[in-house]
C-alpha atoms as a PDB file:
ATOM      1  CA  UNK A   1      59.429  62.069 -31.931  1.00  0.00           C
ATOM      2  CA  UNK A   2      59.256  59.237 -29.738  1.00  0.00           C
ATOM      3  CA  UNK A   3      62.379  56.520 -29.255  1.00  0.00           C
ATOM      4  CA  UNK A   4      60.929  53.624 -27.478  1.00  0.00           C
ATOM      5  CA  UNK A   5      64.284  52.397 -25.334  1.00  0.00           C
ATOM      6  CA  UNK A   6      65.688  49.242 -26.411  1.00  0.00           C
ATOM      7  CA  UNK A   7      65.993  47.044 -23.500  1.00  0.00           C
ATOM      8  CA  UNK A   8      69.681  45.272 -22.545  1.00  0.00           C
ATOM      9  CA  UNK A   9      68.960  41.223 -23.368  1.00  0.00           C
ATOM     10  CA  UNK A  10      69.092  39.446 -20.283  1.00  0.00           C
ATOM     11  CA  UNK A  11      70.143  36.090 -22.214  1.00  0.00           C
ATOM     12  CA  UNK A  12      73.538  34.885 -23.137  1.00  0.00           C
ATOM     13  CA  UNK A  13      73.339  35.581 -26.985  1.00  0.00           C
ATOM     14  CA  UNK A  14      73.479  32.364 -28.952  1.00  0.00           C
ATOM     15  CA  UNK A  15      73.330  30.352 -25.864  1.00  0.00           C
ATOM     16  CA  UNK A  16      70.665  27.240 -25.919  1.00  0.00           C
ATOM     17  CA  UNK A  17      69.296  27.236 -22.495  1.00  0.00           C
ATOM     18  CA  UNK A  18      68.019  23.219 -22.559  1.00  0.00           C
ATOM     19  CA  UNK A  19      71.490  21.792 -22.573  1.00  0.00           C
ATOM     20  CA  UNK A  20      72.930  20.521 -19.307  1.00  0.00           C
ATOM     21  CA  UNK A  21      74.623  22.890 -17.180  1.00  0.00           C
ATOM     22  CA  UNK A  22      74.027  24.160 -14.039  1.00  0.00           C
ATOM     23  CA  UNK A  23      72.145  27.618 -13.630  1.00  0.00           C
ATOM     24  CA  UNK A  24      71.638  29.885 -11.028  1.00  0.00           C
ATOM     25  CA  UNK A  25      68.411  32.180 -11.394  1.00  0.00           C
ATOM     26  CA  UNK A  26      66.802  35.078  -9.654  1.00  0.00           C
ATOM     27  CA  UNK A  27      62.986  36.301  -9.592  1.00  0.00           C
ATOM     28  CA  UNK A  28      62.271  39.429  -8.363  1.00  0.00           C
ATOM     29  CA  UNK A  29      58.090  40.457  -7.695  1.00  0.00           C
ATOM     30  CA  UNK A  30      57.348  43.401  -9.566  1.00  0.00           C
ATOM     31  CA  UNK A  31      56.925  46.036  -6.222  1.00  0.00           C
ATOM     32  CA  UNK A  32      60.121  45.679  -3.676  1.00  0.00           C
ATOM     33  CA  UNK A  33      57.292  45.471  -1.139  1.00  0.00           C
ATOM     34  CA  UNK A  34      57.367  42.211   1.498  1.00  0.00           C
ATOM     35  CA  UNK A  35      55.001  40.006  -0.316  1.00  0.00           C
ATOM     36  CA  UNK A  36      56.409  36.215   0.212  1.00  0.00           C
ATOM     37  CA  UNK A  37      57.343  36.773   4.084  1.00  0.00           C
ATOM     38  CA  UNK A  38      59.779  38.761   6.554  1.00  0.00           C
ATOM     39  CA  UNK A  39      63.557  38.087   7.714  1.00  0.00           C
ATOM     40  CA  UNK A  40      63.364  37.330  11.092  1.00  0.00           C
ATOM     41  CA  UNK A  41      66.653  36.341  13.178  1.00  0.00           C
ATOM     42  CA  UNK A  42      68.041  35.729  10.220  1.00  0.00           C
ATOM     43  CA  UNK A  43      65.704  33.431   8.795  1.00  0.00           C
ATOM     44  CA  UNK A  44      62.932  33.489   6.052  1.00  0.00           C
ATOM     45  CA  UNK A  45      59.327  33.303   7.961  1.00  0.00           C
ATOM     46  CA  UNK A  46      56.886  32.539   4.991  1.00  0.00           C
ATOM     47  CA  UNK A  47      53.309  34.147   4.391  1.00  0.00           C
ATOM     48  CA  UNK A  48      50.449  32.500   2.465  1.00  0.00           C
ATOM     49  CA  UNK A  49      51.533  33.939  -0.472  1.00  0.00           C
ATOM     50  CA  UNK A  50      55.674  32.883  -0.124  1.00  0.00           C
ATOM     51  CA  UNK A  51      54.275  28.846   1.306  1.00  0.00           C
ATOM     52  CA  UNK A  52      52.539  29.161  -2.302  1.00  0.00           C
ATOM     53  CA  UNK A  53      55.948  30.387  -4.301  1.00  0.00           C
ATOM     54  CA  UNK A  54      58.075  27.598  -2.017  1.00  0.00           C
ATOM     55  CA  UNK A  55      55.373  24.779  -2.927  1.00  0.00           C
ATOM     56  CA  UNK A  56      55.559  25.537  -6.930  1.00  0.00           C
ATOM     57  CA  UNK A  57      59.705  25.889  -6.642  1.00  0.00           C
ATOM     58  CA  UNK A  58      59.679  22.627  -5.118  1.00  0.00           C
ATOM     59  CA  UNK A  59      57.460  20.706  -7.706  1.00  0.00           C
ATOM     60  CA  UNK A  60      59.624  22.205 -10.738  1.00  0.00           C
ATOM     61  CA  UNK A  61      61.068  18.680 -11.113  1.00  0.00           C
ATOM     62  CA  UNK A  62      57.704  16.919 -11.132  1.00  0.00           C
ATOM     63  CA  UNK A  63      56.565  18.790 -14.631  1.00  0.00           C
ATOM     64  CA  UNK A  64      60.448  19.334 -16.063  1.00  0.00           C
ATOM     65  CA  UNK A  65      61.630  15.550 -15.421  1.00  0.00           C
ATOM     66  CA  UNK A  66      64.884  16.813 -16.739  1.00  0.00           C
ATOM     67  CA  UNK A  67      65.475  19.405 -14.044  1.00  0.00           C
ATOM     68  CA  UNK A  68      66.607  19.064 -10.270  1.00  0.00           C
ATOM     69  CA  UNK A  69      66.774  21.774  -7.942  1.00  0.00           C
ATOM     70  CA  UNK A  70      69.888  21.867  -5.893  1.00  0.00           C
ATOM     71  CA  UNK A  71      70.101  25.273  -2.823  1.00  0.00           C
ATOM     72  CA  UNK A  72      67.624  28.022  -3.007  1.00  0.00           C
ATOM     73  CA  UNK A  73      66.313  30.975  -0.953  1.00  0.00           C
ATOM     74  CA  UNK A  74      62.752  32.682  -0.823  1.00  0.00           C
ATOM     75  CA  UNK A  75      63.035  36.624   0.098  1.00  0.00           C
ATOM     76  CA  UNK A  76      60.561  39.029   1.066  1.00  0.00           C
ATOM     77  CA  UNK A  77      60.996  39.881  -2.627  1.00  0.00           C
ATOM     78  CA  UNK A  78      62.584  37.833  -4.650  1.00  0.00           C
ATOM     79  CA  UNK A  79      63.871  34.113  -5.252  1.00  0.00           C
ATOM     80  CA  UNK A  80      67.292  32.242  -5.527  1.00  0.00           C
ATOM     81  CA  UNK A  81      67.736  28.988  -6.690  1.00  0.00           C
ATOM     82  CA  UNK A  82      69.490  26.463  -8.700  1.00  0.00           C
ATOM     83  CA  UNK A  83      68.233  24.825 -11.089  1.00  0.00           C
ATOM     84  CA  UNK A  84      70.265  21.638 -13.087  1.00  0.00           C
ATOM     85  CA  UNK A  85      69.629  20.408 -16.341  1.00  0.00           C
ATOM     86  CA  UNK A  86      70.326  16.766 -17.103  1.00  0.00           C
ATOM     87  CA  UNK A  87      68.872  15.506 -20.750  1.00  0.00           C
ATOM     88  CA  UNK A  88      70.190  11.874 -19.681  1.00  0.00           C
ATOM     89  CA  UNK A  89      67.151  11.894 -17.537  1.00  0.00           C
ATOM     90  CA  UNK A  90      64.769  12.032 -20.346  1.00  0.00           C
ATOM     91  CA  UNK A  91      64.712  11.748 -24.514  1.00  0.00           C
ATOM     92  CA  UNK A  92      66.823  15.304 -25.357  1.00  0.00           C
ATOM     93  CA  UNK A  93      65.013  17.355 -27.959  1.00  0.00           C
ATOM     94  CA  UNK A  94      66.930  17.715 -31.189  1.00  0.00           C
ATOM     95  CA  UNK A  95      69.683  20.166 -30.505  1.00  0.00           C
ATOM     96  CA  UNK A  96      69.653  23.707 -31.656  1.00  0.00           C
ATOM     97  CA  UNK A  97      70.960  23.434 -35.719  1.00  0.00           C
ATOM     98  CA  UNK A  98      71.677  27.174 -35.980  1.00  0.00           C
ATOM     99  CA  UNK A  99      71.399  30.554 -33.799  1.00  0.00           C
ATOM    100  CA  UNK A 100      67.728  31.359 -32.742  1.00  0.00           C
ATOM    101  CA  UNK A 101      66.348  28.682 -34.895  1.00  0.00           C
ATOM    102  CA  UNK A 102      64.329  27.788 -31.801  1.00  0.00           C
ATOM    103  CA  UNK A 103      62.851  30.698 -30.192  1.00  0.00           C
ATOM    104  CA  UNK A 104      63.897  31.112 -26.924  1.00  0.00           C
ATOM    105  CA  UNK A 105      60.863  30.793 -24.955  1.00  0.00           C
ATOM    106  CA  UNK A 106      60.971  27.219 -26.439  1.00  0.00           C
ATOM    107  CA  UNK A 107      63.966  26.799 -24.724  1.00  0.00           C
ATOM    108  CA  UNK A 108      63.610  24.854 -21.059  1.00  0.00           C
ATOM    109  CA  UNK A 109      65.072  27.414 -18.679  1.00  0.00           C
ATOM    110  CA  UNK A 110      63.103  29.623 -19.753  1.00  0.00           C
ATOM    111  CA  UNK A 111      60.071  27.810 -20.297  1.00  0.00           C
ATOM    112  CA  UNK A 112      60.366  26.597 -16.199  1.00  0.00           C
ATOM    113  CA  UNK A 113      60.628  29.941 -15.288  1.00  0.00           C
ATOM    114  CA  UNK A 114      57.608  31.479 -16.968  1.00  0.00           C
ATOM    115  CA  UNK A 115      55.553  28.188 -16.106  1.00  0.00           C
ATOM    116  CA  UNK A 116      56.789  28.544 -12.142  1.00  0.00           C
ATOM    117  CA  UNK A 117      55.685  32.408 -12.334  1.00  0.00           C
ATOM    118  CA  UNK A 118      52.466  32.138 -14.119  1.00  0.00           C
ATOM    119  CA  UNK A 119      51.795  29.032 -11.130  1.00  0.00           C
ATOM    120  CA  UNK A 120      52.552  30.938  -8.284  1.00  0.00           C
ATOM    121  CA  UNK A 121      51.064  34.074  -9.960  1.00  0.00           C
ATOM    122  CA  UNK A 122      47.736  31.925 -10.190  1.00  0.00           C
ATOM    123  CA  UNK A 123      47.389  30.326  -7.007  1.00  0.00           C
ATOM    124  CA  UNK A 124      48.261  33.181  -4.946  1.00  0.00           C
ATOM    125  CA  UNK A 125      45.121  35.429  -7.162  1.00  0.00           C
ATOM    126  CA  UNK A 126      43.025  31.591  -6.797  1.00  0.00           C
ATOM    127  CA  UNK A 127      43.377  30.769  -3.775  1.00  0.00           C
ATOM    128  CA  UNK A 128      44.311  34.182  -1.584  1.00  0.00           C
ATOM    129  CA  UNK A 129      42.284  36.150  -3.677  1.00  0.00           C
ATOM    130  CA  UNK A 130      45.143  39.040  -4.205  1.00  0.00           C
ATOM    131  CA  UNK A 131      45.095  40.185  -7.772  1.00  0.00           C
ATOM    132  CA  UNK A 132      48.115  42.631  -6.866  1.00  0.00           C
ATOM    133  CA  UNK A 133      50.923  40.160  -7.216  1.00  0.00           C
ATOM    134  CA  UNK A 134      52.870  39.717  -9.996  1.00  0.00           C
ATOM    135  CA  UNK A 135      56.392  39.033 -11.088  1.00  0.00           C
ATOM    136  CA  UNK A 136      58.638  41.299 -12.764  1.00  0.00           C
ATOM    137  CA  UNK A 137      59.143  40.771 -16.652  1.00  0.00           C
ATOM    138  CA  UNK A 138      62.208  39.160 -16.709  1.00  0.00           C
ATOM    139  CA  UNK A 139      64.663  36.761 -14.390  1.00  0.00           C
ATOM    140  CA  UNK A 140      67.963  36.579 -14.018  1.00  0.00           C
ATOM    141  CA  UNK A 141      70.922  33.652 -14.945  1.00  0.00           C
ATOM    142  CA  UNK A 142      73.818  32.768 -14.572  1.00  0.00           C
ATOM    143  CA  UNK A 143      75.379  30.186 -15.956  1.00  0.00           C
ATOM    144  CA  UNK A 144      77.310  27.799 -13.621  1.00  0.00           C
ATOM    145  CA  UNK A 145      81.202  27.076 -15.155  1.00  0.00           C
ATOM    146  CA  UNK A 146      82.554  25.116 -12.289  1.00  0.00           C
ATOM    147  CA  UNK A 147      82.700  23.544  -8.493  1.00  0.00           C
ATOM    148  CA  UNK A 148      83.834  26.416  -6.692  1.00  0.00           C
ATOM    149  CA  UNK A 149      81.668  29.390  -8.799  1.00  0.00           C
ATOM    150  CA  UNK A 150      79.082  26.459  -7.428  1.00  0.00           C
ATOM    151  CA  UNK A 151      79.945  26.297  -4.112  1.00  0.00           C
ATOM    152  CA  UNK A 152      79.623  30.531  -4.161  1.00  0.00           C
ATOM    153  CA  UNK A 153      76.589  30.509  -4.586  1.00  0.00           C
ATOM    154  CA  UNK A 154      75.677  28.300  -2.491  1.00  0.00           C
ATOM    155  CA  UNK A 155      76.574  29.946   0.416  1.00  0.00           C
ATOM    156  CA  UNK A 156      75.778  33.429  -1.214  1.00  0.00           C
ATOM    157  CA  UNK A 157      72.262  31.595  -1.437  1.00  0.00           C
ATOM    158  CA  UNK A 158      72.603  30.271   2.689  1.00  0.00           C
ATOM    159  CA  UNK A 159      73.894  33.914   3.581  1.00  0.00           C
ATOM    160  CA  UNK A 160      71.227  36.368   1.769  1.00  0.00           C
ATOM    161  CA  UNK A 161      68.818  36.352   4.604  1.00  0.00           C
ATOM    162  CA  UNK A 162      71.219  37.312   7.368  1.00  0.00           C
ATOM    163  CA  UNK A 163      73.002  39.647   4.831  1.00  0.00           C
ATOM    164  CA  UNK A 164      69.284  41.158   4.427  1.00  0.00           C
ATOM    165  CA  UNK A 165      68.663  41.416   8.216  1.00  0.00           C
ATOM    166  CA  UNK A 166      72.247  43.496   8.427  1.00  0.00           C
ATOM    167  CA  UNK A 167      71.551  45.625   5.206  1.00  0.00           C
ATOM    168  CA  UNK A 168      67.836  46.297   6.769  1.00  0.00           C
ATOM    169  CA  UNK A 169      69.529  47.286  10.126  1.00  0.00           C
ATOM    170  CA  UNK A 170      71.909  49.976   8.239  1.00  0.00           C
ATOM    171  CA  UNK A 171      69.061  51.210   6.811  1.00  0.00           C
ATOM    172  CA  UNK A 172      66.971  51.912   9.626  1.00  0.00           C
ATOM    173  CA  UNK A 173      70.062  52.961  11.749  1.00  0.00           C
ATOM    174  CA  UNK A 174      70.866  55.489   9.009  1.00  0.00           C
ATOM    175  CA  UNK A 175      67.138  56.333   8.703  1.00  0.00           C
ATOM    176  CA  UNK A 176      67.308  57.458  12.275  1.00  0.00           C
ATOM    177  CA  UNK A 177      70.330  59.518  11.857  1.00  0.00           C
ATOM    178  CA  UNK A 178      69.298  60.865   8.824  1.00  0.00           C
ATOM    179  CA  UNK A 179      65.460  60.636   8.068  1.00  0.00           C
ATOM    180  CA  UNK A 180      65.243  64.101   7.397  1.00  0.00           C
ATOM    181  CA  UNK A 181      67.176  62.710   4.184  1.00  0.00           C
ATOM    182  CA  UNK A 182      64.378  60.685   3.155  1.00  0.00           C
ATOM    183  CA  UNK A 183      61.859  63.116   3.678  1.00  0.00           C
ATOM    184  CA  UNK A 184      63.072  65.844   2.208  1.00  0.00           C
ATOM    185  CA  UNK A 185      63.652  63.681  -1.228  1.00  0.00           C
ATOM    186  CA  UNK A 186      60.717  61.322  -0.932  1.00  0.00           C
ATOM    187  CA  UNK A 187      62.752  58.175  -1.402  1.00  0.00           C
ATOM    188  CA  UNK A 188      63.462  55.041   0.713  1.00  0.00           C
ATOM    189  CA  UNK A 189      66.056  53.035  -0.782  1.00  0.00           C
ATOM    190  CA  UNK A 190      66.330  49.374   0.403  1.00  0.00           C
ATOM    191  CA  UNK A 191      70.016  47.706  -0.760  1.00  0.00           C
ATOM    192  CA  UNK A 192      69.824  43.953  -2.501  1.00  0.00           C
END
């Protein structure tokens, strides 16, 4: 008989993701292929398709009056950023009375990260006409405790394209020196 596997919760159980706080988040596209740009010197060089996912980042405040982005990062494959959450800005809704009385796609972090992907997923198949992008299922958080966990990832955020230019040099260096490696196992593993 067939188990279907029960996937790990990516949430903080019990957590209520509209309060304030600070939260750091990660999208990954669904294929590790180079779909929103290249690292070059070091530095993020956009395609149609990554101007698209920097434009909807960007106007994340202008539909969640409540949020305000602080550093973030496109990748060839994936997105960093930081997202703060400040109900002062705006009438809070009524807090959470007990665990998962509010589902938690009613819940704002979540609800600005599946209205960002479902944007960028539908200008980029609108306007470029590619009906092969798409985001993987989930994101990734973390919640933000304090300054210097803050300032971390800030510069973790300012370092991941050069860190991805090094890691992408290994690789190839080691590809030389070893591609029989690869070829023999069909697999070409790329380091995050």
């Amino acid at each position: 008989m067939f188990v279907k596997k029960q996937r790990k919760p990516n949430r903080l159980r019990y957590y209520d993701y509209s309060k304030d706080g600070i939260y750091f988040i990660t999208i990954c596209a669904a294929r590790r292929n180079e779909f929103l740009g290249k690292i070059v010197n070091g530095k993020m060089i956009l395609n149609q398709k990554g101007a698209i996912a920097e434009k909807c980042w960007r106007e994340i405040p202008l539909h969640f009056p409540t949020a305000t982005l602080d550093a973030y990062v496109l990748m060839p494959d994936h997105i960093h950023g930081i997202i703060s959450i400040d109900n002062r800005l705006e009438t809070p809704a009524p807090p959470l009375t007990a665990p998962f009385s509010y589902p938690r796609t009613k819940m704002l972090i979540p609800k600005i990260i599946q209205q960002y992907k479902a944007s960028v997923t539908r200008k980029i198949r609108a306007g470029l006409r590619d009906y092969s992008f798409e985001w993987q299922r989930s994101y990734h958080d973390h919640i933000v405790r304090n300054g210097q966990a803050l300032g971390n990832i800030r510069q973790y955020i300012v370092d991941n394209p050069i860190k991805w230019q090094n890691e992408a040099r290994k690789r190839n260096d080691k590809g030389k020196n070893y591609g029989w490696v690869k070829k023999t196992l069909g697999c070409a593993q790329r380091a995050r």
